[in-house]
PDB file of N, CA and C in Angstrom:
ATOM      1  N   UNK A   1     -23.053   3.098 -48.796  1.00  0.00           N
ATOM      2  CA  UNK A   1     -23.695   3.019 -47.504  1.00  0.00           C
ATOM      3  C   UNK A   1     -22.626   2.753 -46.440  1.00  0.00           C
ATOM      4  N   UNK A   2     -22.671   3.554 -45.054  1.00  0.00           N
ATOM      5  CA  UNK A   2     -21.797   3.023 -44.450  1.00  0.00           C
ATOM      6  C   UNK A   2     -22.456   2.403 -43.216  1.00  0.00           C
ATOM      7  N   UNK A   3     -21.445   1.470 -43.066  1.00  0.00           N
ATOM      8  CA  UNK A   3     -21.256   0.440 -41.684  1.00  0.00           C
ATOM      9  C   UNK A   3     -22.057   0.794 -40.538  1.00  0.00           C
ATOM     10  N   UNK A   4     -22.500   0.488 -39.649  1.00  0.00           N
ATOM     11  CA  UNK A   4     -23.127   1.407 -38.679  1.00  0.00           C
ATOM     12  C   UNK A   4     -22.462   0.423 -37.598  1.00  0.00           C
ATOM     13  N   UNK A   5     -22.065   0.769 -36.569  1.00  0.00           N
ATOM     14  CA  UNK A   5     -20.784   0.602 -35.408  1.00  0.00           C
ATOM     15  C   UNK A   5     -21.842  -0.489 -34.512  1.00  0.00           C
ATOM     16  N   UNK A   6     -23.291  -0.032 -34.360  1.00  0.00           N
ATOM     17  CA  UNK A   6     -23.413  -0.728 -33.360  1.00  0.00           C
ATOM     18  C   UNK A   6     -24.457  -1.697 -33.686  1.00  0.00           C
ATOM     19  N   UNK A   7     -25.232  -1.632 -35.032  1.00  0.00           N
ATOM     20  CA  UNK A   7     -25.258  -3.532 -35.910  1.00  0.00           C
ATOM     21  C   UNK A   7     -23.758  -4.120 -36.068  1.00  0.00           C
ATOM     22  N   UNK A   8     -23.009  -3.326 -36.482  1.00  0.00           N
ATOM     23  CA  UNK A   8     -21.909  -4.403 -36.784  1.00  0.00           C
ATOM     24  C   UNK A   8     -21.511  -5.224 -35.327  1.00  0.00           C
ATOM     25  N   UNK A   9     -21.454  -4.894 -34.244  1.00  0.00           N
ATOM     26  CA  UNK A   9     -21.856  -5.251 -32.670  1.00  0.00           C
ATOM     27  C   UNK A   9     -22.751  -6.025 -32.616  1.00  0.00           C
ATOM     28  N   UNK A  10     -23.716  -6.104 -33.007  1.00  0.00           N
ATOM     29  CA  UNK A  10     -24.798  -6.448 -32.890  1.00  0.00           C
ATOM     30  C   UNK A  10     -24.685  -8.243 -33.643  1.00  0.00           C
ATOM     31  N   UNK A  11     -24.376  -7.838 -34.796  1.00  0.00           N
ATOM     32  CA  UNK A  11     -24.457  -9.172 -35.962  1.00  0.00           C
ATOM     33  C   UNK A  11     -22.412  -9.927 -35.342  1.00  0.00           C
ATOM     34  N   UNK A  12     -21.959  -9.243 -34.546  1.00  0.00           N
ATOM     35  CA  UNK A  12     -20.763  -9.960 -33.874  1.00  0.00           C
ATOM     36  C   UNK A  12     -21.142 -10.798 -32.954  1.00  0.00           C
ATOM     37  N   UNK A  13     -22.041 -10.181 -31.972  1.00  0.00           N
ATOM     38  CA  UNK A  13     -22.471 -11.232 -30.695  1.00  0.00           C
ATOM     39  C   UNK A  13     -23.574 -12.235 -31.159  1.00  0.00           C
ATOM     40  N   UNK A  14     -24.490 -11.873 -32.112  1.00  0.00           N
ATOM     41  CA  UNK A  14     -24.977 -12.897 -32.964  1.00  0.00           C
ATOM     42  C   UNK A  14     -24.445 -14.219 -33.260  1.00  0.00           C
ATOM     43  N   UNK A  15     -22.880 -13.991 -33.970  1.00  0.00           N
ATOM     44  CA  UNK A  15     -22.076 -14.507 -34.447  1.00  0.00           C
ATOM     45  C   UNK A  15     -21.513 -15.459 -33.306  1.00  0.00           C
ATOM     46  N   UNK A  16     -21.576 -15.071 -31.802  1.00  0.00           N
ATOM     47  CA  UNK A  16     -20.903 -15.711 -30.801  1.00  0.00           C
ATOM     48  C   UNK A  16     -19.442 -14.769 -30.177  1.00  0.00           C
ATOM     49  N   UNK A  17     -18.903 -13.935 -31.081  1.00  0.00           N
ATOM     50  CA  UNK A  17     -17.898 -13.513 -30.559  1.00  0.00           C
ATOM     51  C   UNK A  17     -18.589 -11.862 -29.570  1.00  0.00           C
ATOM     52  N   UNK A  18     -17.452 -11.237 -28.847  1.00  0.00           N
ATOM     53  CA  UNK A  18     -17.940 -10.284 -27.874  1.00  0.00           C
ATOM     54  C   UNK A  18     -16.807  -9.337 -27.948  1.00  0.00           C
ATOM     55  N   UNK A  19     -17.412  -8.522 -29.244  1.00  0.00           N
ATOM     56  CA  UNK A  19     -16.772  -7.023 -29.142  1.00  0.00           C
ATOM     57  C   UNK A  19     -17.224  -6.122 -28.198  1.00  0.00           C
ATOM     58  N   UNK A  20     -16.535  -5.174 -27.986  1.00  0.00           N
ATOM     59  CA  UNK A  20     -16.840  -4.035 -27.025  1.00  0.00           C
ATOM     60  C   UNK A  20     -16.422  -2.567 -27.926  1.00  0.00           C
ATOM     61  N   UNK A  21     -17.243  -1.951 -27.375  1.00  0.00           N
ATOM     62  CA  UNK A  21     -17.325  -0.614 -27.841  1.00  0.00           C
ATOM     63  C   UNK A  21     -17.555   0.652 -26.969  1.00  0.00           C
ATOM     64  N   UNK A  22     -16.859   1.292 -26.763  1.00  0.00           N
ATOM     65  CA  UNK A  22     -16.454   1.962 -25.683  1.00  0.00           C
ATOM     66  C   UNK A  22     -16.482   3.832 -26.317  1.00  0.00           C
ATOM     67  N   UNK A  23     -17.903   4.908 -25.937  1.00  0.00           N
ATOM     68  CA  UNK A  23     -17.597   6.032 -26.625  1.00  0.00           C
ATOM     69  C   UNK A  23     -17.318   6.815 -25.069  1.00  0.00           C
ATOM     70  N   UNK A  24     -15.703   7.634 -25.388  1.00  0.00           N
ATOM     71  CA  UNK A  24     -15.414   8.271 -24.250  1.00  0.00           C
ATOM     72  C   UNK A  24     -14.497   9.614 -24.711  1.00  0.00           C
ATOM     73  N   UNK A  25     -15.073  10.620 -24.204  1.00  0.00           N
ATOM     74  CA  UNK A  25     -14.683  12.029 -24.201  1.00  0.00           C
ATOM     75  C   UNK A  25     -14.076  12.117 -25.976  1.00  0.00           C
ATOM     76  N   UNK A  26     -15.061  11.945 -26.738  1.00  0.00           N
ATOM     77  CA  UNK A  26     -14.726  11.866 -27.982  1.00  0.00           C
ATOM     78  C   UNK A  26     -13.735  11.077 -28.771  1.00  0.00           C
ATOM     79  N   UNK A  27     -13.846   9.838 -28.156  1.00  0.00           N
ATOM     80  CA  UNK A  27     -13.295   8.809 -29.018  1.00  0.00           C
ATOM     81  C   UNK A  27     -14.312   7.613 -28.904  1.00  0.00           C
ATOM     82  N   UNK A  28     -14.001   6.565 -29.667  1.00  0.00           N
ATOM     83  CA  UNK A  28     -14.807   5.482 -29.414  1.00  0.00           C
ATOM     84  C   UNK A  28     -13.536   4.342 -29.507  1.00  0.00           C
ATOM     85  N   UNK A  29     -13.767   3.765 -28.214  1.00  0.00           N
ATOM     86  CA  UNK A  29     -12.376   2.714 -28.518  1.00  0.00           C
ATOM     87  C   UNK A  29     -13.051   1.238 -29.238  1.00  0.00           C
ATOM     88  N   UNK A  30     -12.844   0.297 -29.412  1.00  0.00           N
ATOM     89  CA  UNK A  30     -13.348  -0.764 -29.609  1.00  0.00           C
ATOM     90  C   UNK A  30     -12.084  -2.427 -29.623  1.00  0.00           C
ATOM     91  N   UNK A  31     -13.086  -3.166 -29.430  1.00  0.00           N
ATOM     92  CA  UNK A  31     -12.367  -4.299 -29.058  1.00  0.00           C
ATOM     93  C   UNK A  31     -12.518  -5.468 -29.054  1.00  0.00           C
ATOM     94  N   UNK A  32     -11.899  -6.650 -29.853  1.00  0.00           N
ATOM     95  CA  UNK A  32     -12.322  -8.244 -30.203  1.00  0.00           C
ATOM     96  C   UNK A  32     -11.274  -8.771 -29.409  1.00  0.00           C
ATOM     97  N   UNK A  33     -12.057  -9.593 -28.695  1.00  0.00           N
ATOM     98  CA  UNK A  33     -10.467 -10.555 -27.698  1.00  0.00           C
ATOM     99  C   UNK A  33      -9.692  -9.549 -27.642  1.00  0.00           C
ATOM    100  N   UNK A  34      -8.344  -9.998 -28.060  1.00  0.00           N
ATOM    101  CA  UNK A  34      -6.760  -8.964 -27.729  1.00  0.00           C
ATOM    102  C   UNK A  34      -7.071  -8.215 -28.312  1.00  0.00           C
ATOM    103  N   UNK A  35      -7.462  -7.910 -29.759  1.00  0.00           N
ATOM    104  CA  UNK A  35      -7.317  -6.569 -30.665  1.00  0.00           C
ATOM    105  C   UNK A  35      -8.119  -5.566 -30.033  1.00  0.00           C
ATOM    106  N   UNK A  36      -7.259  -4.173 -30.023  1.00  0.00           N
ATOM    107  CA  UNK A  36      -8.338  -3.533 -30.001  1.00  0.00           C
ATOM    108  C   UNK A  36      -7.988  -1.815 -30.816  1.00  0.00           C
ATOM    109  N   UNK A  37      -8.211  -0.823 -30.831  1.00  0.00           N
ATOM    110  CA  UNK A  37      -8.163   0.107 -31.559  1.00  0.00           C
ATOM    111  C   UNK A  37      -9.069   1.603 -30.887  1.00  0.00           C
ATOM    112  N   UNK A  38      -8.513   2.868 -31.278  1.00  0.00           N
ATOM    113  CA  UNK A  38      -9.104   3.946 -31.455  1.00  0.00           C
ATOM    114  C   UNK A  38      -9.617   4.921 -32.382  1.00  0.00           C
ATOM    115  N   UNK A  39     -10.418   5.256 -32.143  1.00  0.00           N
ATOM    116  CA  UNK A  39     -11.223   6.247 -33.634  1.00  0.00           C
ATOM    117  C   UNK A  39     -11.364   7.525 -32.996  1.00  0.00           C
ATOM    118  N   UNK A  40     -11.582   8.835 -33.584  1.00  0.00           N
ATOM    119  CA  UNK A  40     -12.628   9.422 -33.307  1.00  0.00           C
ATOM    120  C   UNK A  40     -13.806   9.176 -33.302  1.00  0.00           C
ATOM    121  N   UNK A  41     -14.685  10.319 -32.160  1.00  0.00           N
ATOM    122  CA  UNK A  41     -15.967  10.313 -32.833  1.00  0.00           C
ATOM    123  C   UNK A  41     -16.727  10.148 -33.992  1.00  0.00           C
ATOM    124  N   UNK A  42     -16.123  10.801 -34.774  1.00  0.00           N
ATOM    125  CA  UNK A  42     -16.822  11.112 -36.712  1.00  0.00           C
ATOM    126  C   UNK A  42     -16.730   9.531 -37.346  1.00  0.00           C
ATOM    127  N   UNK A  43     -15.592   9.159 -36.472  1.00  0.00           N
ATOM    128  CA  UNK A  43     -14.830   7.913 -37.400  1.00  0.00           C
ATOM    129  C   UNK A  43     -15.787   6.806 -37.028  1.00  0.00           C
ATOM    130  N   UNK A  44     -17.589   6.961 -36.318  1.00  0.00           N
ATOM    131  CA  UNK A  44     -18.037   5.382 -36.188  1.00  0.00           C
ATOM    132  C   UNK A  44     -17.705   4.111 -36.777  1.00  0.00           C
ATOM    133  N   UNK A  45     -17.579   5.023 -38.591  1.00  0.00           N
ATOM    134  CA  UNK A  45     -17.900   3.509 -39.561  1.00  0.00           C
ATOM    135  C   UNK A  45     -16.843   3.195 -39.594  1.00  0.00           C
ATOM    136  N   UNK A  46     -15.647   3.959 -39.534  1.00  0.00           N
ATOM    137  CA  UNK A  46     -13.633   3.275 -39.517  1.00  0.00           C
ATOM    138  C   UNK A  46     -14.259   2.266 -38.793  1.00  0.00           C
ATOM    139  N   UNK A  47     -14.582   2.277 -37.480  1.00  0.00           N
ATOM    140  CA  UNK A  47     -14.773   1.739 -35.961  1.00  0.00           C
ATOM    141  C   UNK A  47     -15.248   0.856 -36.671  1.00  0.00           C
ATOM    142  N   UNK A  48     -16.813   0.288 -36.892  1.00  0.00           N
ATOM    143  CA  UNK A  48     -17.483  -0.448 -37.628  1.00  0.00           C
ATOM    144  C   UNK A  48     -16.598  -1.609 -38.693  1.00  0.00           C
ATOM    145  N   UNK A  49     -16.296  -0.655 -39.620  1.00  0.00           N
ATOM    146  CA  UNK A  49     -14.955  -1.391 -40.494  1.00  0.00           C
ATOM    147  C   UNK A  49     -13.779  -2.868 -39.896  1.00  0.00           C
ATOM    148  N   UNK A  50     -13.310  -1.864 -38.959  1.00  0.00           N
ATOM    149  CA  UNK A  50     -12.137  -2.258 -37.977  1.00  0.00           C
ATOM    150  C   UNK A  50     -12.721  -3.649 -37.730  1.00  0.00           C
ATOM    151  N   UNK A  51     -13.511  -3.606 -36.529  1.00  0.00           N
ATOM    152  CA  UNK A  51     -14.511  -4.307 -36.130  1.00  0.00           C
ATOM    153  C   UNK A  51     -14.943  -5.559 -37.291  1.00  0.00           C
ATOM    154  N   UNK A  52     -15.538  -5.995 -38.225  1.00  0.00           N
ATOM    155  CA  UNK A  52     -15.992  -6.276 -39.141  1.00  0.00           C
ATOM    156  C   UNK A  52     -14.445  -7.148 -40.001  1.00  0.00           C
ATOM    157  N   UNK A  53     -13.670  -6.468 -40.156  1.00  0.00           N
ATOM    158  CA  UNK A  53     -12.076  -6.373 -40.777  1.00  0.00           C
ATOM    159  C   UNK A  53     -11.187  -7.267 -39.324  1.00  0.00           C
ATOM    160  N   UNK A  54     -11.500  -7.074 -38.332  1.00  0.00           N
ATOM    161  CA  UNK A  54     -10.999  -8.059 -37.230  1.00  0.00           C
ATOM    162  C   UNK A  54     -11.642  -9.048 -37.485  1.00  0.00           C
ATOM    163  N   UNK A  55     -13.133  -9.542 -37.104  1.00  0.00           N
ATOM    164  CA  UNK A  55     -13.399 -10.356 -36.628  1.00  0.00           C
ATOM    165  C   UNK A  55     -13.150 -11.738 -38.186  1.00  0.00           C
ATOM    166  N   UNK A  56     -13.098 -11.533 -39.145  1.00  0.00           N
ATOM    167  CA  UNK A  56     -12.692 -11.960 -40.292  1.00  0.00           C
ATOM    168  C   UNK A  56     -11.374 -12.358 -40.803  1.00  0.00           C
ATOM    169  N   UNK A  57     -10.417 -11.576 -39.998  1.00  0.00           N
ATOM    170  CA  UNK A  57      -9.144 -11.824 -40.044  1.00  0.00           C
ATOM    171  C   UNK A  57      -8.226 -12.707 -38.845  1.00  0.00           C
ATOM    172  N   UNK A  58      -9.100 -12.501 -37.713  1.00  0.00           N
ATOM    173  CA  UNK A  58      -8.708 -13.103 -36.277  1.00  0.00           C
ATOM    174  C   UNK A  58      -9.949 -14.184 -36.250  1.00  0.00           C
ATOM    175  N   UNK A  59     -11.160 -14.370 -36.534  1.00  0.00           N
ATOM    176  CA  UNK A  59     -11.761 -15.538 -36.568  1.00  0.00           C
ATOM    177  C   UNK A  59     -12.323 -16.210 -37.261  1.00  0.00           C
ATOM    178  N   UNK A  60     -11.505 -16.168 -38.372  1.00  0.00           N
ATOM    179  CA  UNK A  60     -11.896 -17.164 -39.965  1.00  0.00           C
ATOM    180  C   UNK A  60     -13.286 -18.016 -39.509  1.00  0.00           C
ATOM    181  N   UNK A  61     -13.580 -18.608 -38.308  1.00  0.00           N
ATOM    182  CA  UNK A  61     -14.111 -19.983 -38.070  1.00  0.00           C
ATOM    183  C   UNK A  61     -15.465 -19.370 -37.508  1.00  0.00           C
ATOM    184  N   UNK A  62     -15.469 -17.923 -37.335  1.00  0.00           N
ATOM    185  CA  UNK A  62     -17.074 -17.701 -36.199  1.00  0.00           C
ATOM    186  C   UNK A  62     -17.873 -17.482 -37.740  1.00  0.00           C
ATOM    187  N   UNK A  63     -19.491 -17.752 -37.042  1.00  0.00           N
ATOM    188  CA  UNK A  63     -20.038 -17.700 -38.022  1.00  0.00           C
ATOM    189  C   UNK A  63     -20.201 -15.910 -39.099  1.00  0.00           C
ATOM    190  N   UNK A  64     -19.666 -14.893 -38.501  1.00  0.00           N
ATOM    191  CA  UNK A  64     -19.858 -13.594 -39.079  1.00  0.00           C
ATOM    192  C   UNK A  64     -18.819 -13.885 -40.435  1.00  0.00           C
ATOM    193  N   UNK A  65     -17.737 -14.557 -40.015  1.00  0.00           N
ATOM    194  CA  UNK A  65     -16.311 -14.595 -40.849  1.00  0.00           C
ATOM    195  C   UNK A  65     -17.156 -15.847 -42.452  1.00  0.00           C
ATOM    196  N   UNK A  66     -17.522 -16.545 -41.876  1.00  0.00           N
ATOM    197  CA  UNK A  66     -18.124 -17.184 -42.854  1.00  0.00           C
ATOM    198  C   UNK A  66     -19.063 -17.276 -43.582  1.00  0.00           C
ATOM    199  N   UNK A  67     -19.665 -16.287 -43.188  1.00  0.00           N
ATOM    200  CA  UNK A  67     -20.789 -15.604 -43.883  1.00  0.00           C
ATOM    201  C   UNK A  67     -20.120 -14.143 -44.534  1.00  0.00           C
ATOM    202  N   UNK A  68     -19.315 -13.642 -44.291  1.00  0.00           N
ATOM    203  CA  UNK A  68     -18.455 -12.881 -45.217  1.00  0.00           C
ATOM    204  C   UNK A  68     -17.910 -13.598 -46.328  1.00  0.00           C
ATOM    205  N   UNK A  69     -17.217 -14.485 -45.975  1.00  0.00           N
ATOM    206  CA  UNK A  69     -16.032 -15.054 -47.003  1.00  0.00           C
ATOM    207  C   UNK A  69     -17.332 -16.300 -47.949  1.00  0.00           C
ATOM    208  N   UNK A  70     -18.355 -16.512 -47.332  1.00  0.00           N
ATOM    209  CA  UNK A  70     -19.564 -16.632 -48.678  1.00  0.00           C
ATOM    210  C   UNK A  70     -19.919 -15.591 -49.673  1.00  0.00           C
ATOM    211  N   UNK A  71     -20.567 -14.779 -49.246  1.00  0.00           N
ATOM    212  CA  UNK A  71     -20.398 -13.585 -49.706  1.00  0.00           C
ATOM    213  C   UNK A  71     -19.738 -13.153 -50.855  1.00  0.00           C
ATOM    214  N   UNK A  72     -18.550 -12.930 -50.483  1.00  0.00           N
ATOM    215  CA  UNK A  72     -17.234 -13.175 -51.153  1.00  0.00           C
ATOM    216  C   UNK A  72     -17.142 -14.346 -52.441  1.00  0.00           C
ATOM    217  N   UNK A  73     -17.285 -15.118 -52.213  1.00  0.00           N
ATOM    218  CA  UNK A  73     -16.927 -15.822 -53.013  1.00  0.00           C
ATOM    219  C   UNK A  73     -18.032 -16.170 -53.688  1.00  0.00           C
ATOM    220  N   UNK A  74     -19.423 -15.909 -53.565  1.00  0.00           N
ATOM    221  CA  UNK A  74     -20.551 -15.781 -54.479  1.00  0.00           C
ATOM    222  C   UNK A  74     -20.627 -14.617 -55.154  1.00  0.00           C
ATOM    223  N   UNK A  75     -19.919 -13.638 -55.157  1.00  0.00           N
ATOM    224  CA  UNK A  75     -20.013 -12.420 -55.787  1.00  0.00           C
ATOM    225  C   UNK A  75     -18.373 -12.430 -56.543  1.00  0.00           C
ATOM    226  N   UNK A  76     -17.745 -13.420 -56.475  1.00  0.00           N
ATOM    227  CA  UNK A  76     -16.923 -13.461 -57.285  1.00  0.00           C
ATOM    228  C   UNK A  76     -15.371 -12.882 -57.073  1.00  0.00           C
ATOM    229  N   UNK A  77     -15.517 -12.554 -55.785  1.00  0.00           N
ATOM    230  CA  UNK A  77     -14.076 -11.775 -55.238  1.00  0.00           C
ATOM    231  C   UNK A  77     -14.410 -11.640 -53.741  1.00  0.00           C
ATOM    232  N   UNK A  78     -13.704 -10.583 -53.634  1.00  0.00           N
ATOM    233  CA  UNK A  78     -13.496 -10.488 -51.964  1.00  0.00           C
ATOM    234  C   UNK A  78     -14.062  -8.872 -52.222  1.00  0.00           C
ATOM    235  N   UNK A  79     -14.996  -8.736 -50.794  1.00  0.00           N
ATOM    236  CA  UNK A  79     -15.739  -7.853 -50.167  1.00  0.00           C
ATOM    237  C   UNK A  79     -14.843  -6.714 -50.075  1.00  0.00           C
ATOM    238  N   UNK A  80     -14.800  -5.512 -50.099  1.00  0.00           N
ATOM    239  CA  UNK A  80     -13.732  -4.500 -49.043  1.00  0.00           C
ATOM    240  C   UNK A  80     -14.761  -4.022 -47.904  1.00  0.00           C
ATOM    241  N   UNK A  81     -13.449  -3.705 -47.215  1.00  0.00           N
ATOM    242  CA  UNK A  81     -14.025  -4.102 -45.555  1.00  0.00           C
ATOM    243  C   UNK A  81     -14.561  -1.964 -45.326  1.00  0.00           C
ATOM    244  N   UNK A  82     -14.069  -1.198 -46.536  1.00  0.00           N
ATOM    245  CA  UNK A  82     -14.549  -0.115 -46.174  1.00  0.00           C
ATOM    246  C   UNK A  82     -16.255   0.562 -46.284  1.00  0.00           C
ATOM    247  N   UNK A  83     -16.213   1.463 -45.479  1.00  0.00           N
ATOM    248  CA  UNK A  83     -18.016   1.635 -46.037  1.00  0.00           C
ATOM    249  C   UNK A  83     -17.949   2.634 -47.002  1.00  0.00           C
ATOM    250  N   UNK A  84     -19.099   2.301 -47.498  1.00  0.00           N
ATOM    251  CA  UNK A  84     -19.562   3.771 -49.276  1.00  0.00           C
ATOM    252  C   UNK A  84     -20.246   4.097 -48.613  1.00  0.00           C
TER     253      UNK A  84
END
């Protein structure tokens, strides 16, 4: 299953933090605090990924990151941040 760009947005501002997501003349840029990145169009779920793969790596402490790294560690390893 893959990621969908704009729950993963969605369950971020939930979380307290404020990504941005930006679709322009066939790209979609996106952005946590400083980080930020480009995709193509096709590429939503990279985007999604990215997104998801930042906010976990840059904010160990918000609640999205810790509800991953539960996750994680109730299933016995670590999550990959790509979508099936």
């Amino acid at each position: 299953m893959r990621r969908d760009l704009f729950v993963t947005k969605a369950m971020l501002q939930e979380a307290g933090l404020t990504p941005d997501v930006r679709l322009t003349r066939g790209s979609i840029e996106v952005r946590l605090g400083e980080n930020h990145a480009i995709f193509t169009s096709s590429e939503a779920d990279k985007a999604a990924d990215w997104l998801a793969r930042c906010a976990v790596i840059n904010y160990p402490e918000s609640a999205f990151a810790q509800l991953w790294l539960m996750l994680a560690s109730v299933s016995g390893g670590a999550i990959p941040f790509g979508s099936r």
